[in-house]
Protein backbone atom coordinates (compact mmCIF):
# COMPACT_ATOMS: atom_id res chain seq x y z
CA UNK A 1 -9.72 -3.75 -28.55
CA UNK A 2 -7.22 -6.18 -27.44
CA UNK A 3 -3.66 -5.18 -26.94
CA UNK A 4 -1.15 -7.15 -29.44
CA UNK A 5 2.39 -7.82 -28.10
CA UNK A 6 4.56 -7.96 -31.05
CA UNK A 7 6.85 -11.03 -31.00
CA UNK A 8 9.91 -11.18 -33.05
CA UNK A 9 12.30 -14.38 -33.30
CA UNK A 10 15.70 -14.55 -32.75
CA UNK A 11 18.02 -15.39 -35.53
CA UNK A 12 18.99 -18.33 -33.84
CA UNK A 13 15.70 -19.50 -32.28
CA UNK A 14 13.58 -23.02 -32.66
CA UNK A 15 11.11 -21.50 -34.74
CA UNK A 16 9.16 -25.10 -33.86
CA UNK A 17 8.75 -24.20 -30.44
CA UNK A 18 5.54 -22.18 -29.54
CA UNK A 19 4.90 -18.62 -29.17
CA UNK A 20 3.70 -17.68 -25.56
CA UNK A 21 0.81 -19.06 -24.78
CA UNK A 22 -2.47 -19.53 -22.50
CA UNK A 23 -3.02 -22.97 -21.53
CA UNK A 24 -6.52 -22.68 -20.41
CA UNK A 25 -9.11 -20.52 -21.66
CA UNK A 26 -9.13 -18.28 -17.59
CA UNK A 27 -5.63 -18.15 -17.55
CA UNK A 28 -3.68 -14.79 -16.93
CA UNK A 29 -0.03 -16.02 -18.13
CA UNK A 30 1.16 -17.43 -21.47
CA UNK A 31 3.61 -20.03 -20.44
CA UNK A 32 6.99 -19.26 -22.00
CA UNK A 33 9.24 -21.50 -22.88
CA UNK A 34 13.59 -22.37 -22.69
CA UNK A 35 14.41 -21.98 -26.44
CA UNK A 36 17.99 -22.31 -26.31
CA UNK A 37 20.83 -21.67 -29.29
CA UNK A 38 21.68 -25.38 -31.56
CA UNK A 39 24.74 -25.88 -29.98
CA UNK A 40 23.08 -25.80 -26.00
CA UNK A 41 19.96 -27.68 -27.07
CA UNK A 42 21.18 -31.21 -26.53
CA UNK A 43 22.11 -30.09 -22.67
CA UNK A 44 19.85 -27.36 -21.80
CA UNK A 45 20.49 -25.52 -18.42
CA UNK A 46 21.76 -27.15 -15.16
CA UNK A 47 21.31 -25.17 -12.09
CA UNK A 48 23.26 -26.37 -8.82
CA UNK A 49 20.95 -25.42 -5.68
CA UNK A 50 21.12 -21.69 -5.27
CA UNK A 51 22.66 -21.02 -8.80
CA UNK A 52 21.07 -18.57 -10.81
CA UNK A 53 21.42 -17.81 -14.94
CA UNK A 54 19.17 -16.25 -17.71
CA UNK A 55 17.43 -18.70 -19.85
CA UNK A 56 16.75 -17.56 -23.48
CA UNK A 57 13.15 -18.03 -24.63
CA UNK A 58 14.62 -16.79 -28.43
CA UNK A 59 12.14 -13.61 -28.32
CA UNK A 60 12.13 -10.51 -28.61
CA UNK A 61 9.11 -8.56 -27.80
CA UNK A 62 7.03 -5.16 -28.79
CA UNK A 63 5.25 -4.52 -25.69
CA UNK A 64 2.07 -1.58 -26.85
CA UNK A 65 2.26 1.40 -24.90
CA UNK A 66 0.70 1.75 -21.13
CA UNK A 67 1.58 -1.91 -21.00
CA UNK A 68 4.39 -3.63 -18.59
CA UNK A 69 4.75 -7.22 -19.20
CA UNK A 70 5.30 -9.46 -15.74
CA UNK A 71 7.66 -12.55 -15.90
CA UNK A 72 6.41 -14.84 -13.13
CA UNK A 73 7.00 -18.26 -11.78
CA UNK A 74 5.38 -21.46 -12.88
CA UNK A 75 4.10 -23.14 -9.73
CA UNK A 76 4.59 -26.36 -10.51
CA UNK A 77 8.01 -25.50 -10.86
CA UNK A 78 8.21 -23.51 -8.08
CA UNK A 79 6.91 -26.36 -5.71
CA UNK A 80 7.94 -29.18 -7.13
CA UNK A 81 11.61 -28.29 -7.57
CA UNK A 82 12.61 -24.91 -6.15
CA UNK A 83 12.81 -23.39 -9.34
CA UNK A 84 12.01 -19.60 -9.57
CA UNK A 85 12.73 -16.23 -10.39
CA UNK A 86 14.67 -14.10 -8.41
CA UNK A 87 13.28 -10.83 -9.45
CA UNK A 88 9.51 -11.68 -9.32
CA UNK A 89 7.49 -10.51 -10.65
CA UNK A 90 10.02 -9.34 -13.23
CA UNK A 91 9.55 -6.41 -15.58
CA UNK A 92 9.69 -6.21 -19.28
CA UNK A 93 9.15 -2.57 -20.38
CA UNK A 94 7.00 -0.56 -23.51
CA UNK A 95 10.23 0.40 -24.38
CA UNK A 96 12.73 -2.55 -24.04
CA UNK A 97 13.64 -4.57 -27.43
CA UNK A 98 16.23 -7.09 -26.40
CA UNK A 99 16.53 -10.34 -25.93
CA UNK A 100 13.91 -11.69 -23.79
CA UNK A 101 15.69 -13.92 -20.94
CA UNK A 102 13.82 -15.53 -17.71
CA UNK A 103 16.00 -15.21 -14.75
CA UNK A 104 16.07 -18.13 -13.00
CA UNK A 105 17.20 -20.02 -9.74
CA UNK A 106 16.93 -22.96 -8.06
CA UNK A 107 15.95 -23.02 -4.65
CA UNK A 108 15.47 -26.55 -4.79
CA UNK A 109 18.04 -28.99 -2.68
CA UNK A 110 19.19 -31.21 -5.72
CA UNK A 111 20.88 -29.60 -9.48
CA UNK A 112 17.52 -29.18 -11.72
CA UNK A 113 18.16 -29.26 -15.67
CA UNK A 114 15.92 -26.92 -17.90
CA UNK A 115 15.26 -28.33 -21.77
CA UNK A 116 14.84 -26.96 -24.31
CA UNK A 117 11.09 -26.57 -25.09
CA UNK A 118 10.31 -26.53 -21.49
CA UNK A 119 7.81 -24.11 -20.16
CA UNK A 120 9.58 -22.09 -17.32
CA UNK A 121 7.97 -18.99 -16.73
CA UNK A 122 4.74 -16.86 -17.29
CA UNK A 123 3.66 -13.78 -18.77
CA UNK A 124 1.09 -11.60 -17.56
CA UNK A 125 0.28 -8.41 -19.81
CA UNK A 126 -0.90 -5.52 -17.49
CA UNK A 127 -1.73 -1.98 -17.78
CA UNK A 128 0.80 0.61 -16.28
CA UNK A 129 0.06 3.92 -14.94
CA UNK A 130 2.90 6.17 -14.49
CA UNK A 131 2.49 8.70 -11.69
CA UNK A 132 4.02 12.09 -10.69
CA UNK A 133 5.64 12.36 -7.37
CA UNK A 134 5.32 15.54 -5.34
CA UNK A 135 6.35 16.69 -1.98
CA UNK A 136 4.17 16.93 1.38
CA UNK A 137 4.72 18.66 4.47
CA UNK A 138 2.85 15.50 5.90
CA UNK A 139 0.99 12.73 4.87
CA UNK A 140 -3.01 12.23 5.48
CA UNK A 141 -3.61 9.65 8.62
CA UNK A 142 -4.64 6.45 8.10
CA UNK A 143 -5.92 3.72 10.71
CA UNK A 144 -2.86 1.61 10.25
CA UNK A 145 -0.69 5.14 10.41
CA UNK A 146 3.22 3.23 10.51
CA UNK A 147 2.23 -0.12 11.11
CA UNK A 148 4.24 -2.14 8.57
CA UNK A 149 5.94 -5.59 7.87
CA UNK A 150 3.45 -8.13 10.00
CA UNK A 151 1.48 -5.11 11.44
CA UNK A 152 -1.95 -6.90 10.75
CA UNK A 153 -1.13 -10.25 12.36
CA UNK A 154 -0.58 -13.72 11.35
CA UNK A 155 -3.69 -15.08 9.95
C-alpha cells in the first residue's frame, strides 16, 4: 500500500501552483515549489550571497506515521547558482503540522531571486525507525575501530 502524505493549503496560497510533484517516472523527490503570499508575489525572494530566509511553499503537510519527510536541494540550483539548504537534508516530522517553509541560502557569488512558482527544493518520503539507546561498558571492535573524518582516504 502506498503511503499518502496529506497536503493541506494555506489560506493564503496560489491554489494554481502544483502540489509536490515527481518529474520523472524514477524520481525519489517531488519538486516543491516558492508559493509566496499576494502581496510578495510580484518580487519573490532576493538572497544577497550568504543570506539565508524560509521560503513558503503555502503547505501544510500530514506526514503517515513511521514516515520522516527529507527537504533536499535541487541540483540544478545548487550548481548553477549556489542556492541550497542549510540544514540538508532537512526534517519534516509525523508529527509536525505547520507551515511548510524551505530554508534556503545562497552560496552563490551574485544576489539570486526566487519566484513565485519556482521549484526550489525536493521531497523525499522515507521510512523512520526510532531506536532505544542503552549503555555499554564497551563497544564491539570493528576493523576501522576510531578511524573517522577522512580515515579511508581520498579516492
Amino acid at each position: 500500500m502506498t503511503p499518502v502524505v496529506q497536503v493541506l493549503w494555506e489560506d493564503w496560497a496560489d491554489r494554481s501552483l502544483p502540489l509536490p510533484a515527481y518529474q520523472t517516472a524514477g524520481a525519489a523527490g517531488a519538486d516543491l515549489c516558492a508559493n509566496f503570499p499576494e502581496a510578495e508575489r510580484a518580487t519573490g525572494l532576493t538572497l544577497a550571497p550568504m543570506q539565508r530566509a524560509i521560503c513558503p511553499t503555502g503547505l501544510r503537510v500530514a506526514i503517515p506515521d513511521g514516515y520522516e519527510m527529507q527537504i533536499r536541494p535541487r541540483s540544478g540550483l545548487a550548481t548553477r547558482h549556489g542556492i541550497t539548504l542549510p540544514n540538508t537534508p532537512g526534517t519534516i516530522d509525523a508529527d509536525y503540522r505547520g507551515p511548510l517553509g524551505v530554508a534556503l541560502v545562497n552560496l552563490g557569488a551574485v544576489p539570486y531571486t526566487i519566484r513565485h512558482g519556482d521549484r526550489i527544493a525536493q521531497a523525499v518520503v522515507a521510512p523512520v525507525v526510532q531506536v532505544l539507546f542503552g549503555v555499554v561498558d564497551r563497544l564491539e571492535a570493528t576493523a576501522r575501530g576510531e578511524g573517522g573524518f577522512g580515515s579511508t582516504g581520498t579516492r
